[in-house]
N, C-alpha and C. Protein backbone atom coordinates (compact mmCIF):
# COMPACT_ATOMS: atom_id res chain seq x y z
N UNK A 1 0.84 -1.16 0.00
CA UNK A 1 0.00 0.00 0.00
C UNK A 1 0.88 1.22 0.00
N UNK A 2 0.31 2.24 -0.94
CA UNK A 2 1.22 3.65 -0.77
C UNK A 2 0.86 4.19 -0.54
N UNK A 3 1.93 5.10 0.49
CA UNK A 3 0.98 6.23 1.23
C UNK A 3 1.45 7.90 0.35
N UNK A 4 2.06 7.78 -0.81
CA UNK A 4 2.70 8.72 -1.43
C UNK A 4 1.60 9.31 -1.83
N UNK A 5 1.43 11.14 -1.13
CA UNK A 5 0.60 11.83 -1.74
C UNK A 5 0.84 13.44 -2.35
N UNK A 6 2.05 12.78 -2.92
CA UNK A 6 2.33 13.71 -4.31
C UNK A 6 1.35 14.05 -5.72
N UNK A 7 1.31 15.09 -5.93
CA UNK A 7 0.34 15.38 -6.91
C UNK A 7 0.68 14.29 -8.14
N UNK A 8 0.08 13.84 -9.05
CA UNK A 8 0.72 13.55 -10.22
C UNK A 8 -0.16 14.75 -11.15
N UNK A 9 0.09 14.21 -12.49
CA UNK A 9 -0.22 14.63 -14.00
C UNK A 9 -1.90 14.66 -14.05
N UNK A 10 -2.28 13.99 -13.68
CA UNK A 10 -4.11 14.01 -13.42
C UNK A 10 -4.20 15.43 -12.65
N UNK A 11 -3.71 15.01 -11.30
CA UNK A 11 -4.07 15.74 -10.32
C UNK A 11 -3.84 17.19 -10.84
N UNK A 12 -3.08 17.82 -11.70
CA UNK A 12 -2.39 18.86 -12.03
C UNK A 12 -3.62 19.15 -13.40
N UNK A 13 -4.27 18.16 -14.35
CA UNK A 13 -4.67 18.54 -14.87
C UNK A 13 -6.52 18.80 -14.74
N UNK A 14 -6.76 18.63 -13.49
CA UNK A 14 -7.70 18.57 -13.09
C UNK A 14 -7.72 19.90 -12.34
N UNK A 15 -6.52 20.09 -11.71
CA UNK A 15 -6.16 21.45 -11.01
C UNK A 15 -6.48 22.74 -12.13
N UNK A 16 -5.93 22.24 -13.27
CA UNK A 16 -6.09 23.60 -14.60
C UNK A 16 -7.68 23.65 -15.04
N UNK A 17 -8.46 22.61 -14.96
CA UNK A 17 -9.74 22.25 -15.32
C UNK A 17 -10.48 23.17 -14.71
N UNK A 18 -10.61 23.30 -13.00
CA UNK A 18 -10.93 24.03 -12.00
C UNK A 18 -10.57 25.12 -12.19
N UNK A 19 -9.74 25.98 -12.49
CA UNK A 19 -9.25 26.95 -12.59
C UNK A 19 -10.18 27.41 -13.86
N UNK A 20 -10.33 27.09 -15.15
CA UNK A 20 -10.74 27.45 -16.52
C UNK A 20 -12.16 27.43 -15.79
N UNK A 21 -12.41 26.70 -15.52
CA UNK A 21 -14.19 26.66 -15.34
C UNK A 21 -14.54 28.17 -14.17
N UNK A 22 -13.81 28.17 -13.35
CA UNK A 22 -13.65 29.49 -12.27
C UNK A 22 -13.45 30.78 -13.75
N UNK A 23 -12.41 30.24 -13.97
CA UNK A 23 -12.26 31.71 -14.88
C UNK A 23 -13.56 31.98 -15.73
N UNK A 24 -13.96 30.82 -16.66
CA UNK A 24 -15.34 31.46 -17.61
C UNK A 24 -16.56 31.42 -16.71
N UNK A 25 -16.69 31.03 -15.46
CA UNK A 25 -18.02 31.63 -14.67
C UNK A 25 -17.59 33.30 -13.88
N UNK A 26 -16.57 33.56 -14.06
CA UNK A 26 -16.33 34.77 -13.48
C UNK A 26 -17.00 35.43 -14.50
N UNK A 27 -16.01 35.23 -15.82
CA UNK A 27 -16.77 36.23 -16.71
C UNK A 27 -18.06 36.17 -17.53
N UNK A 28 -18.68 35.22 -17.42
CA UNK A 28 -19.96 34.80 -17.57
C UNK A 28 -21.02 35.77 -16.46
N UNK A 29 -20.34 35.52 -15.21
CA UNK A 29 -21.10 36.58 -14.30
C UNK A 29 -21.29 38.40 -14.73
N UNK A 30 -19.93 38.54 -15.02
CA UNK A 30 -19.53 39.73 -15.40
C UNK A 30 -20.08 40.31 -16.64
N UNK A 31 -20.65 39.69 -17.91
CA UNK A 31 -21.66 39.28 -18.73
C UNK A 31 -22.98 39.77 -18.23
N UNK A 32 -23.36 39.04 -17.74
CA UNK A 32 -24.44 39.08 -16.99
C UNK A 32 -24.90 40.19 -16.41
N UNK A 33 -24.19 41.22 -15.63
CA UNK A 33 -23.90 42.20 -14.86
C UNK A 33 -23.86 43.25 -15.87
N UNK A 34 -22.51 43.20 -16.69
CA UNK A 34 -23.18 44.13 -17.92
C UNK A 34 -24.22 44.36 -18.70
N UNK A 35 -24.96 43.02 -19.10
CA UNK A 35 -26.24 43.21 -20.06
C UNK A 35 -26.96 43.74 -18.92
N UNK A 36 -27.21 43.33 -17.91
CA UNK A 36 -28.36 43.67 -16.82
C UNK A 36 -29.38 42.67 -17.50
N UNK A 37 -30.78 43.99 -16.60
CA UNK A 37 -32.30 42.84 -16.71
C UNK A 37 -32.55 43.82 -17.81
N UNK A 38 -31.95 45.06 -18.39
CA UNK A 38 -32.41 45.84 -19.34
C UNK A 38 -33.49 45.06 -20.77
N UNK A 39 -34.36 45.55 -20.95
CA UNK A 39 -35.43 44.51 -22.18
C UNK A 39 -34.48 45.34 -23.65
N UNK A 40 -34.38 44.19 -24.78
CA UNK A 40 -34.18 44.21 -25.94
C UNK A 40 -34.51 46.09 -26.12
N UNK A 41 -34.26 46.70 -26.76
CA UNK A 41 -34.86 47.39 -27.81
C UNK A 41 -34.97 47.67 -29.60
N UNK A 42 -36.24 47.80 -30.06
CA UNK A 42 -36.70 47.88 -31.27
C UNK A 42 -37.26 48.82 -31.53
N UNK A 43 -36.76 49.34 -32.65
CA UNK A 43 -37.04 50.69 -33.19
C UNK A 43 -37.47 50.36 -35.15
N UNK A 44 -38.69 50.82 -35.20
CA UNK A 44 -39.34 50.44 -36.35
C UNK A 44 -39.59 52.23 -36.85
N UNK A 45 -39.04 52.58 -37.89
CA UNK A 45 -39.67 53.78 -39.08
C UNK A 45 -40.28 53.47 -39.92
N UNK A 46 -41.68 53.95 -39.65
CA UNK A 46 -42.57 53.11 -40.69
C UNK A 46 -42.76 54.70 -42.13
N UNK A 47 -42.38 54.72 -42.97
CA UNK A 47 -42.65 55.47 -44.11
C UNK A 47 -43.86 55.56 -45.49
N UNK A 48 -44.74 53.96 -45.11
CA UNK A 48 -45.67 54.36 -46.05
C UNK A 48 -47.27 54.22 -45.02
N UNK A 49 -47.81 54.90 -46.45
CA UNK A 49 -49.00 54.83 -45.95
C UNK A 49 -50.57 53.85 -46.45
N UNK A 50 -50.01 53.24 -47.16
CA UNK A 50 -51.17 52.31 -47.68
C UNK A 50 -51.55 51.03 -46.90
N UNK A 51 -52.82 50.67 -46.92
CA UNK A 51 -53.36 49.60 -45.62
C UNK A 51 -52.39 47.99 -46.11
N UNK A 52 -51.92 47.68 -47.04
CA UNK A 52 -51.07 46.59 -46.77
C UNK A 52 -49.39 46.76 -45.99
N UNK A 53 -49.34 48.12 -46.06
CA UNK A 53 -47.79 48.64 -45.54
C UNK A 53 -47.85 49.04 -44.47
N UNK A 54 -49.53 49.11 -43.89
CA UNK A 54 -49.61 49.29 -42.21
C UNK A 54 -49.98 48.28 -41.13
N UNK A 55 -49.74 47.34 -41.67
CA UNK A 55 -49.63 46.35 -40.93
C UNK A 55 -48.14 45.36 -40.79
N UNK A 56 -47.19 45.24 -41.55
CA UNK A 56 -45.93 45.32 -40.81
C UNK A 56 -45.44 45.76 -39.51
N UNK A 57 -45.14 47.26 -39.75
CA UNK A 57 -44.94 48.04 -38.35
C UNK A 57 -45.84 47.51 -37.41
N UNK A 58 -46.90 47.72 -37.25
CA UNK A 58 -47.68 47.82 -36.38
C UNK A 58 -47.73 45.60 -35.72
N UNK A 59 -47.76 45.09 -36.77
CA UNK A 59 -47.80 43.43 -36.07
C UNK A 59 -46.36 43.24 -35.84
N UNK A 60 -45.43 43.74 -35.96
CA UNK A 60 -44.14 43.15 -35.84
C UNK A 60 -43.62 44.34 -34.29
N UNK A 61 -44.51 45.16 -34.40
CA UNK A 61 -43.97 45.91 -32.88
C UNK A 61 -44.74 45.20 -32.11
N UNK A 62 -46.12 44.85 -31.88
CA UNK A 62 -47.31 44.27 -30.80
C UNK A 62 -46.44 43.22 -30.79
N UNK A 63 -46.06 42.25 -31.36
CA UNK A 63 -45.13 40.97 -31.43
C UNK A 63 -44.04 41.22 -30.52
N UNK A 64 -43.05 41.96 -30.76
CA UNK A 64 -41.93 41.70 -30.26
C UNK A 64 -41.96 42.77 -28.65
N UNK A 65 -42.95 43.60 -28.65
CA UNK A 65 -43.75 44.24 -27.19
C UNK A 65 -44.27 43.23 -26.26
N UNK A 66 -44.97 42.18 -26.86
CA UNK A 66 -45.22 40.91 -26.18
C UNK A 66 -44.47 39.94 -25.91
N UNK A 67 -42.73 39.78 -26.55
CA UNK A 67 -42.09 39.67 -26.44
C UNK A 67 -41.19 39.89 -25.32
N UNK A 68 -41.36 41.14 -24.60
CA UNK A 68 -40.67 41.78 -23.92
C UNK A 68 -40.16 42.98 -24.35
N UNK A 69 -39.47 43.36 -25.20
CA UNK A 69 -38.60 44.36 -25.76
C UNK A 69 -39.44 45.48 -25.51
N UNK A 70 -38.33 46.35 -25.19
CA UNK A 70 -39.04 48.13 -25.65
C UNK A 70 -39.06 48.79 -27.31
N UNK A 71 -40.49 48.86 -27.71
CA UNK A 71 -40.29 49.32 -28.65
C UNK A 71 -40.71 50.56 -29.39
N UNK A 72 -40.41 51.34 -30.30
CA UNK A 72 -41.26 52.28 -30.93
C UNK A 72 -41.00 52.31 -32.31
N UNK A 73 -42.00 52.81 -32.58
CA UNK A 73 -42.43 53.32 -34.08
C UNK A 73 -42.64 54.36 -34.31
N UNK A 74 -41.48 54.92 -35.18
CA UNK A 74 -41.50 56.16 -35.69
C UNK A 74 -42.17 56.73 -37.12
N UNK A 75 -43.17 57.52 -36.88
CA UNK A 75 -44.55 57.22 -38.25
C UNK A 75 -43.36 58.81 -38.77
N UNK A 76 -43.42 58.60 -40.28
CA UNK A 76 -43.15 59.46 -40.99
C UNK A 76 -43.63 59.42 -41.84
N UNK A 77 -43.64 60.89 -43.00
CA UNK A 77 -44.09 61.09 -44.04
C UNK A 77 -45.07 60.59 -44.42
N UNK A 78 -45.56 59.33 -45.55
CA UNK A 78 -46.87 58.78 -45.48
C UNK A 78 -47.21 57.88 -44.67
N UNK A 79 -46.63 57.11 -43.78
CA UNK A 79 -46.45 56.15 -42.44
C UNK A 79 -47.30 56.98 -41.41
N UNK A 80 -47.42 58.48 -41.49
CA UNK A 80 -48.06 59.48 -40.42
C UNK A 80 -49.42 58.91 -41.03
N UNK A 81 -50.25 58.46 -42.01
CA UNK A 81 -51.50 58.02 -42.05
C UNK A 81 -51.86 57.39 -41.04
N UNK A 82 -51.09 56.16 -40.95
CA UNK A 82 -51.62 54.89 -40.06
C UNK A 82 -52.07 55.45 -38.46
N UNK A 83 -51.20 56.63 -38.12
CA UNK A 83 -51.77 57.00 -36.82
C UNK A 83 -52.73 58.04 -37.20
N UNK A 84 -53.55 58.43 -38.37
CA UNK A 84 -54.04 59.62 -38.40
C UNK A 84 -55.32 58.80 -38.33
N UNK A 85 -56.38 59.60 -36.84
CA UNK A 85 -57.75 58.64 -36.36
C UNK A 85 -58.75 58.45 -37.78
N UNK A 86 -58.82 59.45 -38.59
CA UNK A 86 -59.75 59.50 -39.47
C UNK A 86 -58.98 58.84 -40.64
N UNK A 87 -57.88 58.91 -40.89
CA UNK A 87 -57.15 58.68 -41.99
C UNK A 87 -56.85 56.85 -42.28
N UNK A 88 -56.48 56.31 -41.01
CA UNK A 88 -56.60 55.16 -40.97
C UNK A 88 -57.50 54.24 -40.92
N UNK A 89 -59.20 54.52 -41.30
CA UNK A 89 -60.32 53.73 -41.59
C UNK A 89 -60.30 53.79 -43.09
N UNK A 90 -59.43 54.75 -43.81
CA UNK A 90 -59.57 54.92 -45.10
C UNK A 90 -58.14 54.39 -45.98
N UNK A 91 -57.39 53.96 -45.07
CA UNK A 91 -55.89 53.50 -46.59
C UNK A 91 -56.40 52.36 -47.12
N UNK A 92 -55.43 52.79 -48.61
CA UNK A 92 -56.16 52.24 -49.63
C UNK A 92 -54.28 50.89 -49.86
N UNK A 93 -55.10 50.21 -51.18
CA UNK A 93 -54.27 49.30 -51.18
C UNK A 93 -54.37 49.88 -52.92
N UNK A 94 -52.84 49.87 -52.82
CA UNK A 94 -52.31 50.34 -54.29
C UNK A 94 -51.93 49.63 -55.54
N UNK A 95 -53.17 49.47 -56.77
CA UNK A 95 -52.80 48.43 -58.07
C UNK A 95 -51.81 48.47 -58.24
N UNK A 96 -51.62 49.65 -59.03
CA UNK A 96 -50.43 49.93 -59.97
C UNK A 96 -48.99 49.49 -58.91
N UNK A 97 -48.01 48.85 -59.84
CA UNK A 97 -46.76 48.58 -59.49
C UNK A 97 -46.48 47.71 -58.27
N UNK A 98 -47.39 46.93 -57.90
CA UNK A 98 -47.51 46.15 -56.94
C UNK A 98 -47.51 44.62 -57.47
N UNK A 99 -46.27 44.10 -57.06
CA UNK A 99 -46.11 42.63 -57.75
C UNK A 99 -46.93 41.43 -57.67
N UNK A 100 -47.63 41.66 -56.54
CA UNK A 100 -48.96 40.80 -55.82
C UNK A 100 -50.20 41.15 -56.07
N UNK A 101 -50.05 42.15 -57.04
CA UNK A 101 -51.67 42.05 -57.67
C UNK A 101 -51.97 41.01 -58.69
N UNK A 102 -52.96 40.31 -58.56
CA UNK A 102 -53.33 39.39 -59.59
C UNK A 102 -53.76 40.19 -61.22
N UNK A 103 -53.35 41.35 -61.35
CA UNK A 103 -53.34 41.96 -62.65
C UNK A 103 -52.78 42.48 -62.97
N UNK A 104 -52.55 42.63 -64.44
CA UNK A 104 -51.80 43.46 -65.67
C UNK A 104 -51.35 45.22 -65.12
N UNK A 105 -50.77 45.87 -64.74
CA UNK A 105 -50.71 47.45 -64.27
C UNK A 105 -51.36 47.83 -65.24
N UNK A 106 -51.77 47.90 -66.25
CA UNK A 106 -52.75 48.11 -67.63
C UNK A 106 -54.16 48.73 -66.70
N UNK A 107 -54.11 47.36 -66.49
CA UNK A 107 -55.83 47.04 -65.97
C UNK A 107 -55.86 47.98 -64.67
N UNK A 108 -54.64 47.40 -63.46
CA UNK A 108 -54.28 48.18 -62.16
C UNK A 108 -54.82 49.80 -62.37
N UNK A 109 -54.02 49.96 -63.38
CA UNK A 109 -54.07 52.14 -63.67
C UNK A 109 -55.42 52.25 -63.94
N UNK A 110 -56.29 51.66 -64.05
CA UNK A 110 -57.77 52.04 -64.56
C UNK A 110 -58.00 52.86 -63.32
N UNK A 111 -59.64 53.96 -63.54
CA UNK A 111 -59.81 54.78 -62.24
C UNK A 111 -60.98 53.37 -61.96
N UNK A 112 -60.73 53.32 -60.45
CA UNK A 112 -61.51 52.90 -59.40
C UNK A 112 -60.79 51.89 -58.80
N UNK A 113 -59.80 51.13 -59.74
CA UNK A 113 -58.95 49.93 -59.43
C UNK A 113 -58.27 49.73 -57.69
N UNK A 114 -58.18 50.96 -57.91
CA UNK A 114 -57.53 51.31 -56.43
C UNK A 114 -58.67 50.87 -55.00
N UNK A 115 -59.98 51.55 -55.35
CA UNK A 115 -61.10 51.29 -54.32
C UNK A 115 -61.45 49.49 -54.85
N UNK A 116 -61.48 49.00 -55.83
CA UNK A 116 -61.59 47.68 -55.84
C UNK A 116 -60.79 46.50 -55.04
N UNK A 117 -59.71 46.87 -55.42
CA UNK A 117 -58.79 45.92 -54.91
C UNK A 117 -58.58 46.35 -53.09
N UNK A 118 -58.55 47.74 -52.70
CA UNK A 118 -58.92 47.82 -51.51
C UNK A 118 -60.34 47.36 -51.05
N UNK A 119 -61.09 47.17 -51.04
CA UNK A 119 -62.35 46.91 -50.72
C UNK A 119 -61.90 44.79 -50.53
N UNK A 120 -61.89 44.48 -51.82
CA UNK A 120 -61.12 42.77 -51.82
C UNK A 120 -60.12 42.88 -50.94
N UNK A 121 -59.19 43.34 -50.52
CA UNK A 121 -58.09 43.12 -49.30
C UNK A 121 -59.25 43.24 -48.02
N UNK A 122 -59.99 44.19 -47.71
CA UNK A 122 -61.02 44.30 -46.60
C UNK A 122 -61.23 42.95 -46.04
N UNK A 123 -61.89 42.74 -47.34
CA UNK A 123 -63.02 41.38 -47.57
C UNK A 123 -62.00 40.39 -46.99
N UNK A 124 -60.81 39.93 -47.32
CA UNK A 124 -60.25 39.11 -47.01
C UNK A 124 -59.33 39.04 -45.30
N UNK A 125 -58.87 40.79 -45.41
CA UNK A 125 -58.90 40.86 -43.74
C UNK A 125 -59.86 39.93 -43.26
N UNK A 126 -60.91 40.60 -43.12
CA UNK A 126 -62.30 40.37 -42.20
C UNK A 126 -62.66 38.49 -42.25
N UNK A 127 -63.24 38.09 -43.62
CA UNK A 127 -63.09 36.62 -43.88
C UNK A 127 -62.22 35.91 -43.24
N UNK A 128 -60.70 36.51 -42.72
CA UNK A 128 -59.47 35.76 -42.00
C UNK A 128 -59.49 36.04 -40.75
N UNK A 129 -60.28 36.89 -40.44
CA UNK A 129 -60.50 37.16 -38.83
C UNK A 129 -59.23 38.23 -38.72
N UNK A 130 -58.52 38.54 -39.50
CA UNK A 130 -57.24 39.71 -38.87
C UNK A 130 -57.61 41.09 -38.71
N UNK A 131 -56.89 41.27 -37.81
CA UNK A 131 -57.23 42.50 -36.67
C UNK A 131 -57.09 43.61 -37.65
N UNK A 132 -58.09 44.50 -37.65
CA UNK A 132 -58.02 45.81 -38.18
C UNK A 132 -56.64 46.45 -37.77
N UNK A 133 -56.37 47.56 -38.84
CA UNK A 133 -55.64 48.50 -38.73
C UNK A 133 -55.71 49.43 -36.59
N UNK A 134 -57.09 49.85 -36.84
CA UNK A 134 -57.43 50.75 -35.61
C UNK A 134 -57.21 49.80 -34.64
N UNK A 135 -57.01 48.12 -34.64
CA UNK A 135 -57.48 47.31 -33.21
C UNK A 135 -55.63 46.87 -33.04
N UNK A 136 -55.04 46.77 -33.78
CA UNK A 136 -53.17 46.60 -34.47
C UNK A 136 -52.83 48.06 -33.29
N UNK A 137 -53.22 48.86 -33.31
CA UNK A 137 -52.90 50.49 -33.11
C UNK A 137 -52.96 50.20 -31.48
N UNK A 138 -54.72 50.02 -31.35
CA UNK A 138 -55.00 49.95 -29.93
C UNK A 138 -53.98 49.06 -29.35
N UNK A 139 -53.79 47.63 -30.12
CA UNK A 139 -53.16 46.74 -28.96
C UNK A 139 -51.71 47.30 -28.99
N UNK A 140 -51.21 47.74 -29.62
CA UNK A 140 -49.37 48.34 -30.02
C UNK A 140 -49.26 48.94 -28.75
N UNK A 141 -50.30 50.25 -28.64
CA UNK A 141 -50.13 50.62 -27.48
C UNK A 141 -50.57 50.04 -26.17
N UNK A 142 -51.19 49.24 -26.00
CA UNK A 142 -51.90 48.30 -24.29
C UNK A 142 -50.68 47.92 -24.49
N UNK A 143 -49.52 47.22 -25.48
CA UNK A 143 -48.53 46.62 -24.63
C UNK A 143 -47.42 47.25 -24.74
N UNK A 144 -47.36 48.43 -24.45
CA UNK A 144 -46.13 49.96 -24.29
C UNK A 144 -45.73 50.17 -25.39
N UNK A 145 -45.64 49.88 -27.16
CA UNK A 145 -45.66 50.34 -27.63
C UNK A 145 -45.91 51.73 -27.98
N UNK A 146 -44.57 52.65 -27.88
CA UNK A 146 -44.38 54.21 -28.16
C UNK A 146 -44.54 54.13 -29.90
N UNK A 147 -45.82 54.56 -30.43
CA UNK A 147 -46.02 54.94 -31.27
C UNK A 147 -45.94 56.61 -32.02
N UNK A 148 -44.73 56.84 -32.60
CA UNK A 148 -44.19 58.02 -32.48
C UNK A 148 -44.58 58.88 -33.83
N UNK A 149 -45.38 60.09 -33.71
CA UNK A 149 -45.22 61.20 -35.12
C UNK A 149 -44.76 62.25 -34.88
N UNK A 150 -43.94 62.50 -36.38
CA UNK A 150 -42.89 62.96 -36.56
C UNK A 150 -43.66 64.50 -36.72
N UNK A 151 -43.57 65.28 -35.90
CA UNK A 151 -43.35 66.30 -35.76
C UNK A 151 -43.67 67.42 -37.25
N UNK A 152 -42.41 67.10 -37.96
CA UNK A 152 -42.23 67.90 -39.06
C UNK A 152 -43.34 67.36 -40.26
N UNK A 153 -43.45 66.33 -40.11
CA UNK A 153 -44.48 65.31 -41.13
C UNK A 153 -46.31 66.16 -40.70
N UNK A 154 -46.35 66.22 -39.28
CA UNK A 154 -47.23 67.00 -39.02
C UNK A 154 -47.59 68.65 -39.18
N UNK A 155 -46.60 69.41 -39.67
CA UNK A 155 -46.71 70.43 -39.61
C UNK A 155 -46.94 70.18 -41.45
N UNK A 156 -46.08 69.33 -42.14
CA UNK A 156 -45.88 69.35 -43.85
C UNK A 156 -47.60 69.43 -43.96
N UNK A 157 -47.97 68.69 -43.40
CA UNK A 157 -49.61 67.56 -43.98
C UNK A 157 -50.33 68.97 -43.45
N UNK A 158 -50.46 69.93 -42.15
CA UNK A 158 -51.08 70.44 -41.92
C UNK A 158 -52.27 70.04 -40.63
N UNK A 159 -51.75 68.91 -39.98
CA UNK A 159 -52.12 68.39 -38.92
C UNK A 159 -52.09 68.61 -38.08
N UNK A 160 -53.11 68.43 -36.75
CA UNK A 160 -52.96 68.65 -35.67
C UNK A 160 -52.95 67.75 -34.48
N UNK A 161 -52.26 67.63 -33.34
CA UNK A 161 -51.92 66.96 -32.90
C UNK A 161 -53.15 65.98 -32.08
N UNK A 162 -54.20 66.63 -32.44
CA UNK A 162 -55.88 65.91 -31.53
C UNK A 162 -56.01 65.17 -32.63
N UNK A 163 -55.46 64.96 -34.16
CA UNK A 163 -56.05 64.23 -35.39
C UNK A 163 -55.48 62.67 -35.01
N UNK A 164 -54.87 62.32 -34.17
CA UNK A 164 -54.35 60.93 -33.84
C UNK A 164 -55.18 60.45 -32.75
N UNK A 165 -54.67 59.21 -32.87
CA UNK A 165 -55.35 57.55 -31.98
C UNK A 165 -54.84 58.42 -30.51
N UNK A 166 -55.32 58.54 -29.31
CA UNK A 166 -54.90 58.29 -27.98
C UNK A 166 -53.59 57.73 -27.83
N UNK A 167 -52.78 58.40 -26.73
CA UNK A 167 -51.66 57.36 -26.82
C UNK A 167 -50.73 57.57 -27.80
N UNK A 168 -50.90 58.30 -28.51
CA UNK A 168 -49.58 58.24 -30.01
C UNK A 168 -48.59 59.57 -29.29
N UNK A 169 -47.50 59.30 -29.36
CA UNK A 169 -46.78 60.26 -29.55
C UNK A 169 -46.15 61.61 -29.89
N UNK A 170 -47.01 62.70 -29.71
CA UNK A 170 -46.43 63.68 -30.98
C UNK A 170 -45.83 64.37 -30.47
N UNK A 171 -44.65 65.69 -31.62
CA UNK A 171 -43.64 66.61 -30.89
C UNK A 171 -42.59 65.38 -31.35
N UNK A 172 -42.31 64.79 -32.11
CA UNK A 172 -40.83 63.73 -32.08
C UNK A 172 -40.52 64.18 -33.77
N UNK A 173 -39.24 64.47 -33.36
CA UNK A 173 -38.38 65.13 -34.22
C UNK A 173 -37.60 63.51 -35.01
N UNK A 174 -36.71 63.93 -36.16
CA UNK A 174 -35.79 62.77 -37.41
C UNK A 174 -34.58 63.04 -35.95
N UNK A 175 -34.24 64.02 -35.16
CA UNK A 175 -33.00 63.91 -34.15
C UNK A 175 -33.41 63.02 -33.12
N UNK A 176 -34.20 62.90 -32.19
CA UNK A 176 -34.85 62.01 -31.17
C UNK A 176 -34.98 60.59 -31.96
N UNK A 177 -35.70 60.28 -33.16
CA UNK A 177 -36.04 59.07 -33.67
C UNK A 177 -34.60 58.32 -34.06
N UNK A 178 -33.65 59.06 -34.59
CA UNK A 178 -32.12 58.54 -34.59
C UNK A 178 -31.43 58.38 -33.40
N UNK A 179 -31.52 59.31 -32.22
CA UNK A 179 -30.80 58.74 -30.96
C UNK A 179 -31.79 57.53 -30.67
N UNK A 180 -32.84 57.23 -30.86
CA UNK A 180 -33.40 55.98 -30.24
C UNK A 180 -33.09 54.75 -31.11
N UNK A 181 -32.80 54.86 -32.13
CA UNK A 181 -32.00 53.53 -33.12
C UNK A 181 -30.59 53.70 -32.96
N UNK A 182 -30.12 55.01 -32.72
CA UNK A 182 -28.61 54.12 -31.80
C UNK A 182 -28.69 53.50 -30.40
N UNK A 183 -29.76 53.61 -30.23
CA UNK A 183 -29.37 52.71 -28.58
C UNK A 183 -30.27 51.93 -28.72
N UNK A 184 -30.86 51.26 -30.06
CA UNK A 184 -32.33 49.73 -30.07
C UNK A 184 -30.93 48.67 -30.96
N UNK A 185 -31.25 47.42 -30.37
CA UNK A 185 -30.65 46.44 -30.56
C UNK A 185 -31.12 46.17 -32.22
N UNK A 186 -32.47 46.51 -32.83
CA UNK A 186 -32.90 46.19 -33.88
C UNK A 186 -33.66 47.74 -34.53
N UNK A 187 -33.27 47.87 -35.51
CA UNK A 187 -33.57 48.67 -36.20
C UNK A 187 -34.36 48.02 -37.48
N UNK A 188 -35.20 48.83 -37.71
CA UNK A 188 -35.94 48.50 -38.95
C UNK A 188 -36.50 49.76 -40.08
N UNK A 189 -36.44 49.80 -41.15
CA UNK A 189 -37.41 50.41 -41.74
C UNK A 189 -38.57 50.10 -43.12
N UNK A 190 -39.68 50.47 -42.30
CA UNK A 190 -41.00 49.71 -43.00
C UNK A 190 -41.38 50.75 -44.32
């Protein structure tokens, strides 16, 4: 029997094992400590205004708001429709130059084409059960969705700041909407 209790080559490499595993939970902690409990942020500029281009922004912020993340949407230029209260029972869905119309741009450019094929997108919302434009808006904001208009977009159009949904944002400048996409983990523009 030996009573020799000299380290060997195991013992030494088991010793370095302990050590590596200490070292990457230190900085794993330290990780941790830096990110904090801070939530994701997402920052969406939504720029158009027609009822198939207002529902992006608006389902992909309620989504990732339910998600957790902090997010906002910055409405500009024709994107300022979707929050405008009266304006958003009325976007239209646009024939011409739209690759997903089942017709010729010939046919698309005709006058009324525009109220047709909007009226058939309705029909098919509704038939699919998907949430209106105005009910997309309401829920964006129940789950903290900062729905933001742009200021200058409001003064261009001639708007006033009572012409929006409850809850929307106004007074937000292109300087404020850029410091908030340098500090959102995801940037987008719709």
């Amino acid at each position: 029997m030996s009573t020799d209790t000299t380290s060997g080559p195991e013992d030494s490499s088991v010793a370095e094992l302990r050590a590596r595993i200490d070292e990457l939970e230190t900085q794993l902690s330290d990780l941790e400590a830096e990110v904090g409990d801070d939530p994701k942020k997402m920052v969406i500029i939504a720029t158009k205004g027609t009822l198939d281009m207002a529902y992006p922004p608006l389902i992909l912020a309620s989504t990732a708001a339910a998600f957790g993340y902090d997010v906002t949407v910055f409405h500009t230029f024709w994107g300022l429709e979707i929050l405008h209260e009266d304006h958003a029972k009325e976007l239209k869905l646009s024939s011409v130059g739209n690759p997903n119309m089942p017709m010729p741009n010939a046919i698309a450019a005709l006058p009324g084409m525009d109220e047709v094929t909007t009226r058939m997108m309705r029909k098919r919302i509704a038939d699919n059960e998907v949430a209106t434009v105005e009910e997309l808006i309401e829920t964006s904001i129940q789950t903290g969705v900062d729905l933001q208009a742009c200021q200058m977009t409001i003064d261009l159009l001639g708007y006033d700041e009572d012409d929006f949904f409850d809850g929307v944002t106004t007074g937000v400048g292109a300087a404020s909407a850029f410091q908030e996409m340098v500090e959102a983990d995801i940037q987008l523009l719709v």
